[in-house]
N, C-alpha and C. Protein backbone atom coordinates (compact mmCIF):
# COMPACT_ATOMS: atom_id res chain seq x y z
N UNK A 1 13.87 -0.32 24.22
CA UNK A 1 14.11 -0.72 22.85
C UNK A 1 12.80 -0.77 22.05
N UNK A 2 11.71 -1.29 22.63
CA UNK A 2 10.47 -1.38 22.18
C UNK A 2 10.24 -0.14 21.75
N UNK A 3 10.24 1.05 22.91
CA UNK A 3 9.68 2.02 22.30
C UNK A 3 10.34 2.95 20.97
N UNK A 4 11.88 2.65 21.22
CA UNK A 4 12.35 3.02 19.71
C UNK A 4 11.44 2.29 18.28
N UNK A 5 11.58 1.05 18.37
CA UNK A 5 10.53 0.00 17.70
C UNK A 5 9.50 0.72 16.83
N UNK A 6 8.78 1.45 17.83
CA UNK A 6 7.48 1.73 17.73
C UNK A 6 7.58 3.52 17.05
N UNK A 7 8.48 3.98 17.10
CA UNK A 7 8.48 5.46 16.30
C UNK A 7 8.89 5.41 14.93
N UNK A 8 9.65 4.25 14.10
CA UNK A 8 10.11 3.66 13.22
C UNK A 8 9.28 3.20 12.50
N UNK A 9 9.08 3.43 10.93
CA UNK A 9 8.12 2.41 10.56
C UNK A 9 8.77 1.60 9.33
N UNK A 10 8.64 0.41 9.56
CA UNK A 10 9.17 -0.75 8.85
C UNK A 10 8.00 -1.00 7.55
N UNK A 11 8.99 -1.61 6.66
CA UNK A 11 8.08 -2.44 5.40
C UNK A 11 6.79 -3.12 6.38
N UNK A 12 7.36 -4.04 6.93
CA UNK A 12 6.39 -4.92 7.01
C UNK A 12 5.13 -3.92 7.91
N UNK A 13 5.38 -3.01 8.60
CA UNK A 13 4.33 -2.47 9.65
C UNK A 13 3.42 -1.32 8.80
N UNK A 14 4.38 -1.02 7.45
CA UNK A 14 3.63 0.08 6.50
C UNK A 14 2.42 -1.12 5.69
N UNK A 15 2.99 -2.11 5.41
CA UNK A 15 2.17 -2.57 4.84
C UNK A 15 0.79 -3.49 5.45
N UNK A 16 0.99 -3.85 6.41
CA UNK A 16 0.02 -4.13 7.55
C UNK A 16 -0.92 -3.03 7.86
N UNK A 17 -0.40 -1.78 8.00
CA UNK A 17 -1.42 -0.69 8.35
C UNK A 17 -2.12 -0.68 6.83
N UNK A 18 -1.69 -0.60 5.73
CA UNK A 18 -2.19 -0.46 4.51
C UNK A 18 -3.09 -1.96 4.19
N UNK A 19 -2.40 -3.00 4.28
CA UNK A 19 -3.76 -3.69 4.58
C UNK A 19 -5.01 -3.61 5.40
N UNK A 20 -4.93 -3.38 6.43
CA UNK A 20 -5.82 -3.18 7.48
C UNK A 20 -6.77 -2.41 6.65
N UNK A 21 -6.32 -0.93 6.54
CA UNK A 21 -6.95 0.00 6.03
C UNK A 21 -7.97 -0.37 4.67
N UNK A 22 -7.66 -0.81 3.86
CA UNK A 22 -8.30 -1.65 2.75
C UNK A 22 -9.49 -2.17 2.81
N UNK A 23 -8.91 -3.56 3.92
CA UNK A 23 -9.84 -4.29 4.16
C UNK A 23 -11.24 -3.51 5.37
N UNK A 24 -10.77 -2.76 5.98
CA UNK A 24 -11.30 -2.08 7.14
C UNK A 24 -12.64 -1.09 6.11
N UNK A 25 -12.43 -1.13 5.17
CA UNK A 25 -13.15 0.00 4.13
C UNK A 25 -14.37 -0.60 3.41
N UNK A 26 -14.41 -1.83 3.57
CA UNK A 26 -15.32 -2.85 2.96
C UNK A 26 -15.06 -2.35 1.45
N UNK A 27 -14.34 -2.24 0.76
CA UNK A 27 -14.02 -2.25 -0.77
C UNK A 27 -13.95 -0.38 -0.86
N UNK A 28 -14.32 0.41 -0.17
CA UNK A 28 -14.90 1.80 -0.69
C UNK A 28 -12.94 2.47 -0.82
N UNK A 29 -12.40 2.35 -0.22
CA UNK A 29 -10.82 2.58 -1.28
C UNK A 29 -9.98 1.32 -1.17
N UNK A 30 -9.19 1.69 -2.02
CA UNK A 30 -8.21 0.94 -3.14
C UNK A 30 -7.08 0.79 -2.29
N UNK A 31 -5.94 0.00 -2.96
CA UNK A 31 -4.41 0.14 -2.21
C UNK A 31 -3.75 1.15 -2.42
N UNK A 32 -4.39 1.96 -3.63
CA UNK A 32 -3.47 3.44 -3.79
C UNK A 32 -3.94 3.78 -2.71
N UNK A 33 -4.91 4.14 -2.63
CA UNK A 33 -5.63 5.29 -1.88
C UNK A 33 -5.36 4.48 -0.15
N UNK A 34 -4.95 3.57 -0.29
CA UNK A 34 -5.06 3.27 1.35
C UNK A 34 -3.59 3.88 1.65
N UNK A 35 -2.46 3.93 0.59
CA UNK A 35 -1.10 3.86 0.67
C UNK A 35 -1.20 5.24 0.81
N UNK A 36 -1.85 6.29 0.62
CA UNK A 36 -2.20 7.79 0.53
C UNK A 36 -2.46 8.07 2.06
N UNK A 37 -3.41 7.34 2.11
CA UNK A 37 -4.12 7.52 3.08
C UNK A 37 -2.83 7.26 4.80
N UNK A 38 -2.49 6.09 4.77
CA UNK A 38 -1.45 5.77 5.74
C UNK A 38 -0.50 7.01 5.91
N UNK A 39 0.04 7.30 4.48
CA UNK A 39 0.89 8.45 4.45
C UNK A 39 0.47 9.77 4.98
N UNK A 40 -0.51 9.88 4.67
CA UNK A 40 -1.18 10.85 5.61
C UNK A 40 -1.20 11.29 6.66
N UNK A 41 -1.88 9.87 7.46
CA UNK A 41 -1.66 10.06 8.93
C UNK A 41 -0.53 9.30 9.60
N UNK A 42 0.49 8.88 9.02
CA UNK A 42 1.55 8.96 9.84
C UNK A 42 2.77 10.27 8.93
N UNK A 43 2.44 11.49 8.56
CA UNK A 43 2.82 12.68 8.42
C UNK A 43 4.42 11.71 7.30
N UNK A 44 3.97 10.62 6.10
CA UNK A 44 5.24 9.96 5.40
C UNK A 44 5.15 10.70 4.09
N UNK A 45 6.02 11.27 3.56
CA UNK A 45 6.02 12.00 2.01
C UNK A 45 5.46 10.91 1.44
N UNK A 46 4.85 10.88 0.77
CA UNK A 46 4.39 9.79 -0.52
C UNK A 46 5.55 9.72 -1.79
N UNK A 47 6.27 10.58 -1.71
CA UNK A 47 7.50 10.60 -2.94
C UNK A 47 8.04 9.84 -2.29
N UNK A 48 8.51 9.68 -0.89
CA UNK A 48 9.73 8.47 0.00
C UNK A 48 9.09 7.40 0.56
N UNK A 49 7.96 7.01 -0.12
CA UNK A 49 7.19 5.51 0.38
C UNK A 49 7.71 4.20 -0.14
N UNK A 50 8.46 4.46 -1.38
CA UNK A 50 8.68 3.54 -2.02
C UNK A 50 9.32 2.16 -1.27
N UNK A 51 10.45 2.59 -0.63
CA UNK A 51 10.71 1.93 0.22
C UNK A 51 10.21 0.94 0.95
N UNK A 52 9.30 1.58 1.53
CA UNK A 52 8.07 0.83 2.32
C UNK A 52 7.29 -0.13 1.89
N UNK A 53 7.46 -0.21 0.56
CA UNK A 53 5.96 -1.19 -0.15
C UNK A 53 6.57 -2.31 -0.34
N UNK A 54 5.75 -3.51 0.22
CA UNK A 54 6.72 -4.62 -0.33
C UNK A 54 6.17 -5.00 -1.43
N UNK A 55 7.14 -6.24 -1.78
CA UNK A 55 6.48 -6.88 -3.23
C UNK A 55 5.06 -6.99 -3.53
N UNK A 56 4.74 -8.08 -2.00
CA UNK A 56 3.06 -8.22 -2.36
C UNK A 56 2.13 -6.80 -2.80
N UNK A 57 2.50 -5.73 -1.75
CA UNK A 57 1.40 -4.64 -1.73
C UNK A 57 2.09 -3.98 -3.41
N UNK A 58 3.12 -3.76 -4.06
CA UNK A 58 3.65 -3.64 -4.71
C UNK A 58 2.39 -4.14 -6.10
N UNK A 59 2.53 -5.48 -6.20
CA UNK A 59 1.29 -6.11 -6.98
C UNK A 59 0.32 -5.51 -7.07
N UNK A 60 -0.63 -5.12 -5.63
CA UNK A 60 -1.59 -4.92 -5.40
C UNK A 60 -1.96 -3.48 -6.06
N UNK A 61 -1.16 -2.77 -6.13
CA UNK A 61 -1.44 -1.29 -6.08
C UNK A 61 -0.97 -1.62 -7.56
N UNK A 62 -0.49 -2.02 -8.19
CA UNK A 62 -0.36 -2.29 -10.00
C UNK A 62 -1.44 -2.88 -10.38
N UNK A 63 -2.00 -4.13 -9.84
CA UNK A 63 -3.43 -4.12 -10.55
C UNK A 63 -4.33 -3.50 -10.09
N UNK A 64 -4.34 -2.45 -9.35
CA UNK A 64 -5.70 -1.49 -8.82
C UNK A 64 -5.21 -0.37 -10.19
N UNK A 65 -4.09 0.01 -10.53
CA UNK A 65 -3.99 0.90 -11.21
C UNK A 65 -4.33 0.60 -12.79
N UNK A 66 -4.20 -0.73 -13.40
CA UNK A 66 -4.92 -1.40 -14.26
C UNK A 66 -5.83 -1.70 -14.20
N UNK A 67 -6.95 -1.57 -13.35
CA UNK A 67 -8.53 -1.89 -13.26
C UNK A 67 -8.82 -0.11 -13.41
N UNK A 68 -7.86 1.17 -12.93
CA UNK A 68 -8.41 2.13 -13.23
C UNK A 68 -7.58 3.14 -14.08
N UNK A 69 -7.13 1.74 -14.89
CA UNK A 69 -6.58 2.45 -16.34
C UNK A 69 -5.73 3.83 -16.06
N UNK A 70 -5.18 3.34 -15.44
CA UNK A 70 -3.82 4.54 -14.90
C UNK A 70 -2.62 3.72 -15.57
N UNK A 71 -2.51 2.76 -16.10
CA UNK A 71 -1.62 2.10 -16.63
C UNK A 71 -2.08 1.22 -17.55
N UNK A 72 -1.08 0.52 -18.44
CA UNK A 72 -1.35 -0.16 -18.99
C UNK A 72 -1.39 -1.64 -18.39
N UNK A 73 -2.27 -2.10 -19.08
CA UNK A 73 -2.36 -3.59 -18.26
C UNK A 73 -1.13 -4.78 -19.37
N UNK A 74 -0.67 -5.90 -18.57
CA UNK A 74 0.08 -6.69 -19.12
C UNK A 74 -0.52 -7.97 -19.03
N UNK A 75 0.25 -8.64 -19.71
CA UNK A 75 -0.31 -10.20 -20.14
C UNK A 75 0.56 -10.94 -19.21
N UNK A 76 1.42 -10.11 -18.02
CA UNK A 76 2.52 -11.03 -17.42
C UNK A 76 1.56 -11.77 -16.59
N UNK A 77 0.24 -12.53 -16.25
CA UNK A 77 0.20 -13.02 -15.43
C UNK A 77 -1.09 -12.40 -14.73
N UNK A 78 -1.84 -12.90 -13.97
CA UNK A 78 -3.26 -11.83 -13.17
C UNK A 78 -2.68 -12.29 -11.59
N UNK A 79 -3.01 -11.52 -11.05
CA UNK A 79 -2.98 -11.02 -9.28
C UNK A 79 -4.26 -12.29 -8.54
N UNK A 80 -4.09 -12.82 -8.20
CA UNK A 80 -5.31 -13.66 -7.80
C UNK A 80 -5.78 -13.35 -6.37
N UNK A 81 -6.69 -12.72 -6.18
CA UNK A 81 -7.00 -12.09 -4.37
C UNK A 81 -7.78 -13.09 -3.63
């Protein structure tokens, strides 16, 4: 059963690798680029990730995209890291 487990990738295990990755970078990429990056090497379309992202990383990758003005920024509130 485990090893079914382990060929599967869950919200929570996409977003764990995408943290890791982040933090593992000492700042040099972003949560886009880590969410790119994951997709990458576990061979995941980036059009069918959506799924995968939870709320938190969800946040995260909206204010990385407002610090690089890929969006507009809102007054709903700031991300506190």
């Amino acid at each position: 059963m485990k090893e079914i487990e382990e060929k599967f990738m869950t919200q929570g295990k996409f977003t764990s690798l995408v943290e890791d990755r982040v933090k593992d970078s000492n700042g040099l990429i972003n949560y886009i680029e880590g969410v790119a990056s994951v997709c990458e090497e576990f061979e995941i379309e980036v059009e069918t990730v959506g799924k995968l992202i939870s709320k938190p990383l969800k946040d995260k990758i909206k204010w990385d995209a407002q610090q690089l003005n890929y969006i507009k920024r809102t007054s709903k509130g700031i991300l506190n890291l």
